[in-house]
PDB file of N, CA and C in Angstrom:
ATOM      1  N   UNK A   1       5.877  39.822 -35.259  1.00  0.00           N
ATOM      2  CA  UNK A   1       4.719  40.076 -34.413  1.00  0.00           C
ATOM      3  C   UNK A   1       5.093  41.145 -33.389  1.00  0.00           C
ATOM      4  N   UNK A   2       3.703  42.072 -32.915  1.00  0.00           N
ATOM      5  CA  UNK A   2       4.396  42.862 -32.498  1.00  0.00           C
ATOM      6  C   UNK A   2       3.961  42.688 -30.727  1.00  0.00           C
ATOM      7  N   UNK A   3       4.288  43.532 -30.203  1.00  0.00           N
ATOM      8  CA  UNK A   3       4.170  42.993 -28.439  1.00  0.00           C
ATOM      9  C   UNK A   3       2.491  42.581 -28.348  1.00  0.00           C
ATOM     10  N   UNK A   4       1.903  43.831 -28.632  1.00  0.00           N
ATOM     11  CA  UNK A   4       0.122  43.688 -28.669  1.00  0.00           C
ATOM     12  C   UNK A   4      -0.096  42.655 -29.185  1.00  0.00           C
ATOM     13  N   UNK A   5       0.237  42.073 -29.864  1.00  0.00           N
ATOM     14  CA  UNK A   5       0.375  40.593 -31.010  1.00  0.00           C
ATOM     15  C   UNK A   5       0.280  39.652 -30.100  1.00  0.00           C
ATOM     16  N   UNK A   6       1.325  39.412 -29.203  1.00  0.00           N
ATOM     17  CA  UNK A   6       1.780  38.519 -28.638  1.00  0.00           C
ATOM     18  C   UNK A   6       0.939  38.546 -27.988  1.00  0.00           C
ATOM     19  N   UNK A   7       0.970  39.896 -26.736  1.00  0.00           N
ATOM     20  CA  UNK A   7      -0.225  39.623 -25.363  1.00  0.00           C
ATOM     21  C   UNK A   7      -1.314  39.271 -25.783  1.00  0.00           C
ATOM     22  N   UNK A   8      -1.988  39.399 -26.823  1.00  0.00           N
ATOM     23  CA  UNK A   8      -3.035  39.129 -27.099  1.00  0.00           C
ATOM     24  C   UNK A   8      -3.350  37.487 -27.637  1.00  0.00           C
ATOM     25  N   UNK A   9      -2.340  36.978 -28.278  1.00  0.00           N
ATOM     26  CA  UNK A   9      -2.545  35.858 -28.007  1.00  0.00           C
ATOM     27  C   UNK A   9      -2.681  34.936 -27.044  1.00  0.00           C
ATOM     28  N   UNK A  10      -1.667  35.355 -26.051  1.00  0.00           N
ATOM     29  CA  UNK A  10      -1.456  34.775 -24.646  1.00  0.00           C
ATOM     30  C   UNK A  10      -2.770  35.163 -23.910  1.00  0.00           C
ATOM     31  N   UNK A  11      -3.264  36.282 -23.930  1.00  0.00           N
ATOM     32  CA  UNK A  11      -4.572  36.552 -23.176  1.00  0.00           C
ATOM     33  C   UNK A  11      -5.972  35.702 -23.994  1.00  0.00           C
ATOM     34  N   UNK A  12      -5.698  34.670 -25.343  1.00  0.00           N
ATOM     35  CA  UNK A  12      -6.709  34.427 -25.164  1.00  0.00           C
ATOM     36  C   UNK A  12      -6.648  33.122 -25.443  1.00  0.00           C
ATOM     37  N   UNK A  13      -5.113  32.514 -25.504  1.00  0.00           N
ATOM     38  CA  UNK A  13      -5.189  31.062 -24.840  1.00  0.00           C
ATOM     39  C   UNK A  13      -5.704  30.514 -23.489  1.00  0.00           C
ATOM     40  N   UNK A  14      -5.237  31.792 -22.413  1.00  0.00           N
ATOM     41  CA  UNK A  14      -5.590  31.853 -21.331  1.00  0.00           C
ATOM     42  C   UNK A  14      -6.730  31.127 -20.870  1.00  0.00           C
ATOM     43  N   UNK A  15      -8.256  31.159 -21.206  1.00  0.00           N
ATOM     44  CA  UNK A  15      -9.458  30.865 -21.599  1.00  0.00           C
ATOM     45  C   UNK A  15      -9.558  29.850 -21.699  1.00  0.00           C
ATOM     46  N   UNK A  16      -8.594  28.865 -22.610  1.00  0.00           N
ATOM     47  CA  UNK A  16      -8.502  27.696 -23.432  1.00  0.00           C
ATOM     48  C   UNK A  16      -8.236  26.689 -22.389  1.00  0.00           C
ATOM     49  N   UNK A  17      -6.660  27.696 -21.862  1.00  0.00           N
ATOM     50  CA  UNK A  17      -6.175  26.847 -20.980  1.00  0.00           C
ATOM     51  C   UNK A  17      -6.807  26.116 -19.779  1.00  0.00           C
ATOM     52  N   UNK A  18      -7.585  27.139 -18.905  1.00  0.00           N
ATOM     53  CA  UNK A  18      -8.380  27.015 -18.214  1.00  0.00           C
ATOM     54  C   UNK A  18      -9.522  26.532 -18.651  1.00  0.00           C
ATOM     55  N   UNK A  19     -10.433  25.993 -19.567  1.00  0.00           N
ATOM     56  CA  UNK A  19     -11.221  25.227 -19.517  1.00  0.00           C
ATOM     57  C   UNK A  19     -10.863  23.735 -19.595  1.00  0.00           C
ATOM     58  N   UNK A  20      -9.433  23.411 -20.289  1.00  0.00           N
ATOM     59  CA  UNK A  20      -8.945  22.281 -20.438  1.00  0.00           C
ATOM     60  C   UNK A  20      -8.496  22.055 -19.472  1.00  0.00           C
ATOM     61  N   UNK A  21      -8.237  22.191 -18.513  1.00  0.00           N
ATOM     62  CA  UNK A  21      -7.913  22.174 -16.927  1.00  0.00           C
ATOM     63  C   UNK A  21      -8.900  21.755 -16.417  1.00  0.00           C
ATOM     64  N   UNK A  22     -10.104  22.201 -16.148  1.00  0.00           N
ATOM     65  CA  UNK A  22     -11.158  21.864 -15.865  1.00  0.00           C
ATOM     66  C   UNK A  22     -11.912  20.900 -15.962  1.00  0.00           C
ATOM     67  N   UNK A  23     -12.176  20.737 -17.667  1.00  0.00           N
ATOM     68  CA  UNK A  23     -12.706  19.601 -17.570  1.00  0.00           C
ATOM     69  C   UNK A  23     -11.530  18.282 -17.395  1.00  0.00           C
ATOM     70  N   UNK A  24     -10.371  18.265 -17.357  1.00  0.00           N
ATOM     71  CA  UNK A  24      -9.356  17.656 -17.344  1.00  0.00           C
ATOM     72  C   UNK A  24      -9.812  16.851 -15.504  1.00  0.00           C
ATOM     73  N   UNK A  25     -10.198  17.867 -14.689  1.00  0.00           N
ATOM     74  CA  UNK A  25     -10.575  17.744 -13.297  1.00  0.00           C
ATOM     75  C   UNK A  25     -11.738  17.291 -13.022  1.00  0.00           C
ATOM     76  N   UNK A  26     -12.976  17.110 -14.813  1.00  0.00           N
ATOM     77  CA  UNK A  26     -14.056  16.710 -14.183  1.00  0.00           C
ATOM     78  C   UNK A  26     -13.767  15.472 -14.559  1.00  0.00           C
ATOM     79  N   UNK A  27     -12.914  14.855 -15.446  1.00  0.00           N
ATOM     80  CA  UNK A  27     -12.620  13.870 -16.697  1.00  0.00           C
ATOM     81  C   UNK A  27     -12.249  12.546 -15.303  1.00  0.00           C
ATOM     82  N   UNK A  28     -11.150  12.977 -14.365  1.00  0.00           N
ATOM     83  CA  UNK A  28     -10.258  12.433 -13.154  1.00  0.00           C
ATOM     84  C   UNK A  28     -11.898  12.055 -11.970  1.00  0.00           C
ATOM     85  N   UNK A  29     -12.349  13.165 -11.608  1.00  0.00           N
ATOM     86  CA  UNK A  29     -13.397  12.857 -10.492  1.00  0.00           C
ATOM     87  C   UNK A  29     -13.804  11.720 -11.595  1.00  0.00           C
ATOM     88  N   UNK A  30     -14.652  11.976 -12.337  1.00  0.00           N
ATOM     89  CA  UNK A  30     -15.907  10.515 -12.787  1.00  0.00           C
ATOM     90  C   UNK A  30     -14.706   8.933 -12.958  1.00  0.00           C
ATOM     91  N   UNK A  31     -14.029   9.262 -13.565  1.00  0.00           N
ATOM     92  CA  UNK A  31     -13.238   7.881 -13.412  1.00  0.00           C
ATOM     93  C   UNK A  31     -12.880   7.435 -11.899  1.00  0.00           C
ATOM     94  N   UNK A  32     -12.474   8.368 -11.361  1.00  0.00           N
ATOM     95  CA  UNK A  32     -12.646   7.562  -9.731  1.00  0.00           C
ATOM     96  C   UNK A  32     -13.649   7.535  -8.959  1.00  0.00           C
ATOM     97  N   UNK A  33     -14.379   8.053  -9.135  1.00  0.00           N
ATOM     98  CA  UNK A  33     -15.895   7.279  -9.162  1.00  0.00           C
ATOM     99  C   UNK A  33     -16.621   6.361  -9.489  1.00  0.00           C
ATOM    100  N   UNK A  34     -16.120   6.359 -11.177  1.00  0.00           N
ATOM    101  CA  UNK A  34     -16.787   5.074 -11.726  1.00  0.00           C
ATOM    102  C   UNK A  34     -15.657   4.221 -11.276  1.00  0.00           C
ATOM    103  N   UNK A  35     -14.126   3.902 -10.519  1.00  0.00           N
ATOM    104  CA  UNK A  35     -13.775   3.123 -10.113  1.00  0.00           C
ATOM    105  C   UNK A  35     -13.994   2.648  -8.671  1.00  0.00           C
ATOM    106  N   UNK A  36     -14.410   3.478  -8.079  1.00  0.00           N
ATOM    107  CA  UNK A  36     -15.135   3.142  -6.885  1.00  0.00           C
ATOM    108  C   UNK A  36     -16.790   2.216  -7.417  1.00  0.00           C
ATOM    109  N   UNK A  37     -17.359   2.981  -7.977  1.00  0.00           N
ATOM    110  CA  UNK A  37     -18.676   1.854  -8.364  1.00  0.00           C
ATOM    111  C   UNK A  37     -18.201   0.582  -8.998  1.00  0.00           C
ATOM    112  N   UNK A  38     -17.223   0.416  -9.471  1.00  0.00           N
ATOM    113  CA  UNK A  38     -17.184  -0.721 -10.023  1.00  0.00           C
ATOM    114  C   UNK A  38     -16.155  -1.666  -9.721  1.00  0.00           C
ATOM    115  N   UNK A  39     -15.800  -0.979  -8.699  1.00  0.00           N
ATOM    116  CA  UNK A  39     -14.966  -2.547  -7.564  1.00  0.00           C
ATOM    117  C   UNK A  39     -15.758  -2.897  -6.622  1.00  0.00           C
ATOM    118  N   UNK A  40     -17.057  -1.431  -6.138  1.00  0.00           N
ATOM    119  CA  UNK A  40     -18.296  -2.333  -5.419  1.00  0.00           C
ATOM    120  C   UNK A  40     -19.050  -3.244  -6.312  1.00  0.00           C
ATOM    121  N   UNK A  41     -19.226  -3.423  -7.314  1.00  0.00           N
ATOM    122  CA  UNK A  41     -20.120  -3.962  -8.293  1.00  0.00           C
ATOM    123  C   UNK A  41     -19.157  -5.212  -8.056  1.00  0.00           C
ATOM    124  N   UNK A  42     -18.113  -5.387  -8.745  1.00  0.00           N
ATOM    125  CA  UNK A  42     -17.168  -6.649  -8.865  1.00  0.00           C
ATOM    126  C   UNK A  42     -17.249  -7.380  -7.351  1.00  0.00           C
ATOM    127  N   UNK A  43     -17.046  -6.817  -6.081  1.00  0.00           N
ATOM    128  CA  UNK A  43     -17.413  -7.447  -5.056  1.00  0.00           C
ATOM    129  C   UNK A  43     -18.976  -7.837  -4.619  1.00  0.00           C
ATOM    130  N   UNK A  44     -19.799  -7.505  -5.023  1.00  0.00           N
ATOM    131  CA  UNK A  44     -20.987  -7.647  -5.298  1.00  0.00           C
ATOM    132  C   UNK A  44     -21.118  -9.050  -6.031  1.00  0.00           C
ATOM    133  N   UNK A  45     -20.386  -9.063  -7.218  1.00  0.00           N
ATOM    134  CA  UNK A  45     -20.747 -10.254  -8.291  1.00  0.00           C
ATOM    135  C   UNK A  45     -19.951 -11.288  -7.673  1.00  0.00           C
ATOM    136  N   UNK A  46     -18.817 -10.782  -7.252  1.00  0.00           N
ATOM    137  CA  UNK A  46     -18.007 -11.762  -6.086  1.00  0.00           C
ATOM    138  C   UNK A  46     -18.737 -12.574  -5.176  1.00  0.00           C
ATOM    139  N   UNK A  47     -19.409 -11.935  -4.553  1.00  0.00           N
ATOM    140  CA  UNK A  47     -20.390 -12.412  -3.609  1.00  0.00           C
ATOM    141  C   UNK A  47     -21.174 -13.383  -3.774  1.00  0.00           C
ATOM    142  N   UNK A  48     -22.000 -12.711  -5.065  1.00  0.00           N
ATOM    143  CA  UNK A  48     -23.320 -13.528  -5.121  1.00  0.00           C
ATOM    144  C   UNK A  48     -22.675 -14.799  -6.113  1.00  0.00           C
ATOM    145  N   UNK A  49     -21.595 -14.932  -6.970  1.00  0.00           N
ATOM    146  CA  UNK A  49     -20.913 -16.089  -7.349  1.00  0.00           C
ATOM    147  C   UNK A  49     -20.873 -16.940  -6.146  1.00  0.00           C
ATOM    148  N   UNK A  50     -20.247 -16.811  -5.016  1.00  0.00           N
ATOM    149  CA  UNK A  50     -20.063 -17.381  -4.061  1.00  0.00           C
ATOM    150  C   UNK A  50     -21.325 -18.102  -3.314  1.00  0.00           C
ATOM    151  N   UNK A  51     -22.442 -17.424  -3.261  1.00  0.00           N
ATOM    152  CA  UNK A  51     -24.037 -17.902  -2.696  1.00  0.00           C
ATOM    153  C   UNK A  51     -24.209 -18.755  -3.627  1.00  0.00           C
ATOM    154  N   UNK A  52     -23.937 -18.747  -4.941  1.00  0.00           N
ATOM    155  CA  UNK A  52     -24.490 -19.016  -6.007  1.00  0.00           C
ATOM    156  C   UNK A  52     -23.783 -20.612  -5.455  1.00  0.00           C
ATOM    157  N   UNK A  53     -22.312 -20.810  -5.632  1.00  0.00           N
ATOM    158  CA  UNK A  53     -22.253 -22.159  -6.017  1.00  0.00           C
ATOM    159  C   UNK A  53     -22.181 -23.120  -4.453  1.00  0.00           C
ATOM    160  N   UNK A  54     -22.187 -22.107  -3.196  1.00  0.00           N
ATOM    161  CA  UNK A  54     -22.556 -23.038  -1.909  1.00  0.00           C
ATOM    162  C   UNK A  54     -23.883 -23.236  -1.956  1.00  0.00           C
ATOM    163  N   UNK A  55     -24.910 -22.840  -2.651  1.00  0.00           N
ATOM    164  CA  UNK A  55     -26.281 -23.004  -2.807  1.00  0.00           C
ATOM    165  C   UNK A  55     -26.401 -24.234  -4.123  1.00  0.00           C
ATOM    166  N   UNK A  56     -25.482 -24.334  -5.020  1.00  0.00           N
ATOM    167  CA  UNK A  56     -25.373 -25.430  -6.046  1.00  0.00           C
ATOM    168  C   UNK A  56     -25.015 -26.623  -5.161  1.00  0.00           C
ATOM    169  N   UNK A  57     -23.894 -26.318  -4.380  1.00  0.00           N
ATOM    170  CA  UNK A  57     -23.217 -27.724  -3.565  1.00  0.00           C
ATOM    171  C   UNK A  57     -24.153 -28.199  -2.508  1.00  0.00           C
ATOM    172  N   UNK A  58     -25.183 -27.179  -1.557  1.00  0.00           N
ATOM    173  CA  UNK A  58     -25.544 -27.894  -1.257  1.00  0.00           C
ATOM    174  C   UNK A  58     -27.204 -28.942  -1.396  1.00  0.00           C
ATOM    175  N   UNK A  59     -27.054 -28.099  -2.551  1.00  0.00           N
ATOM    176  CA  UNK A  59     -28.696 -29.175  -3.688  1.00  0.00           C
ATOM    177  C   UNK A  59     -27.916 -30.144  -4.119  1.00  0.00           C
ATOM    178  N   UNK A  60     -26.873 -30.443  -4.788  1.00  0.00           N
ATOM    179  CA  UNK A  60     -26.571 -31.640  -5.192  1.00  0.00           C
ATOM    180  C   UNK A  60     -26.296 -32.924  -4.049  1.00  0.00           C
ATOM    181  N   UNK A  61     -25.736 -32.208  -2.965  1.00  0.00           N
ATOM    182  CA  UNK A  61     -25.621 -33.175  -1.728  1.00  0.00           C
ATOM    183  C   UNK A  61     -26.910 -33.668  -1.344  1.00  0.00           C
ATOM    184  N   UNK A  62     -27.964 -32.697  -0.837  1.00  0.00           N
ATOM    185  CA  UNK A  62     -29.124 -33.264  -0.929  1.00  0.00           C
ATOM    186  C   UNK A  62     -29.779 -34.106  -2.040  1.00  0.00           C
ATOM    187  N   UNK A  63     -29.556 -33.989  -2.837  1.00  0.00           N
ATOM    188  CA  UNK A  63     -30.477 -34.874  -4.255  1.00  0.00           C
ATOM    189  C   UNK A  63     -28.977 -36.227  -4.155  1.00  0.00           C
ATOM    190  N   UNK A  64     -28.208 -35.672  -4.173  1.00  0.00           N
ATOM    191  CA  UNK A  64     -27.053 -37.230  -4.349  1.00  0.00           C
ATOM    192  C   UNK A  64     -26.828 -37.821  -3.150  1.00  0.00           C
ATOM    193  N   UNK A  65     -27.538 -37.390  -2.052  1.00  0.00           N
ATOM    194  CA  UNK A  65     -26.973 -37.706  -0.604  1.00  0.00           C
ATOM    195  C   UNK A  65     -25.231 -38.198  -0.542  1.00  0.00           C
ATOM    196  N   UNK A  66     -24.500 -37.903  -1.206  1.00  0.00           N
ATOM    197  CA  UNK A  66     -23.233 -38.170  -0.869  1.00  0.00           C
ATOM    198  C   UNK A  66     -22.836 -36.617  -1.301  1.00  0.00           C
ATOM    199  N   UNK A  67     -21.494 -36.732  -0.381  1.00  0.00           N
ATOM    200  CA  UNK A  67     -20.819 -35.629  -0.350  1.00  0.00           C
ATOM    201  C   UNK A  67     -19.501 -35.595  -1.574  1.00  0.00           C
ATOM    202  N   UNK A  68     -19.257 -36.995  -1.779  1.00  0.00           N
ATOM    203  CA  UNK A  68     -18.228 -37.518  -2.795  1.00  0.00           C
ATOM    204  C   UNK A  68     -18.956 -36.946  -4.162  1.00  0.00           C
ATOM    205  N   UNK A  69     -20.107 -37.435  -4.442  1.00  0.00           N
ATOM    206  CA  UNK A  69     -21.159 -37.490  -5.675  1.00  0.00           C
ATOM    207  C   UNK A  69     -20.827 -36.150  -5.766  1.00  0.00           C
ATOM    208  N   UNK A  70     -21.631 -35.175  -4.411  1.00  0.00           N
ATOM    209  CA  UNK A  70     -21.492 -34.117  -5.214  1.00  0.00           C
ATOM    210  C   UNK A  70     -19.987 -33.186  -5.488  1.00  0.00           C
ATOM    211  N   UNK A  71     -19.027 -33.504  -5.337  1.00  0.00           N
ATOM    212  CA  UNK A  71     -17.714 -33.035  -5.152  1.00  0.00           C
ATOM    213  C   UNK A  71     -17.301 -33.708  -6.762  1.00  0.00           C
ATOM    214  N   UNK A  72     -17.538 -34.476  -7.341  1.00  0.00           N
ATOM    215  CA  UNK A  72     -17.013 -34.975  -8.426  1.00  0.00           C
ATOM    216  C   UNK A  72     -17.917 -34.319  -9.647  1.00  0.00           C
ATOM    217  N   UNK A  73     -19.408 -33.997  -8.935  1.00  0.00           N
ATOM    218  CA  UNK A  73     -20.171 -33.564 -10.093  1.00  0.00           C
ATOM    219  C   UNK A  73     -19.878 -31.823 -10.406  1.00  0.00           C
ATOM    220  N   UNK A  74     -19.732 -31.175  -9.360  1.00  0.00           N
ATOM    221  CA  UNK A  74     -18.789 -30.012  -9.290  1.00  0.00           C
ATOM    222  C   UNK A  74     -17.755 -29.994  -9.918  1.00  0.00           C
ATOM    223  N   UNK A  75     -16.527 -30.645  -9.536  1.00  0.00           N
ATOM    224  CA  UNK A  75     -15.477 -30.807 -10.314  1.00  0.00           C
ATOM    225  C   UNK A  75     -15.648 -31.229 -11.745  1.00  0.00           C
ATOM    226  N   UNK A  76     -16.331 -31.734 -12.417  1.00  0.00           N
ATOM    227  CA  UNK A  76     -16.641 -32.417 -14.127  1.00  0.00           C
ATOM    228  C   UNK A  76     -18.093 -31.987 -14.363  1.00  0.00           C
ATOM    229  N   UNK A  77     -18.451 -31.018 -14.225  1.00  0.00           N
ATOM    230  CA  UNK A  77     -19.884 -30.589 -14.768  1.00  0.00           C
ATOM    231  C   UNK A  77     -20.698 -30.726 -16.539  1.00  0.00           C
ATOM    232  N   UNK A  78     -19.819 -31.664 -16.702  1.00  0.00           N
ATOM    233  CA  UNK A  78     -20.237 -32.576 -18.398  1.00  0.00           C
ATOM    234  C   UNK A  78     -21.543 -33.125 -17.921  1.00  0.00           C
TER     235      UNK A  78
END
């Protein structure tokens, strides 16, 4: 191969290189993004799990009027 050979290859990987770079940089932003949305989401579901079963415990206390009743029916939900 001769020099023109060469530069010319190198001048038009060049191109290549730099777009794979690029999107390589858009590939990084959206994943830490979508990892930011989705540890708010997971704390979110965190949450409302949590409303969810102090709002279960305290209907069963009311309907079982004991606090035992409902602590055992929680614990063995058969």
């Amino acid at each position: 191969m001769s020099g023109i050979e060469v530069a010319g290859l190198i001048i038009g990987i060049i191109p290549l290189l730099v777009t794979t770079i690029d999107q390589g940089y858009e590939f990084l932003d959206e994943w830490i993004h979508f990892r930011r949305e989705f540890s708010e989401f997971s704390e979110t579901v965190r949450c409302q799990r949590l409303l969810l079963k102090q709002l279960i415990r305290r209907t069963l206390v009311s309907v079982t009027k004991s606090e035992e009743t409902s602590a055992r029916m929680l614990g063995n939900p058969v």
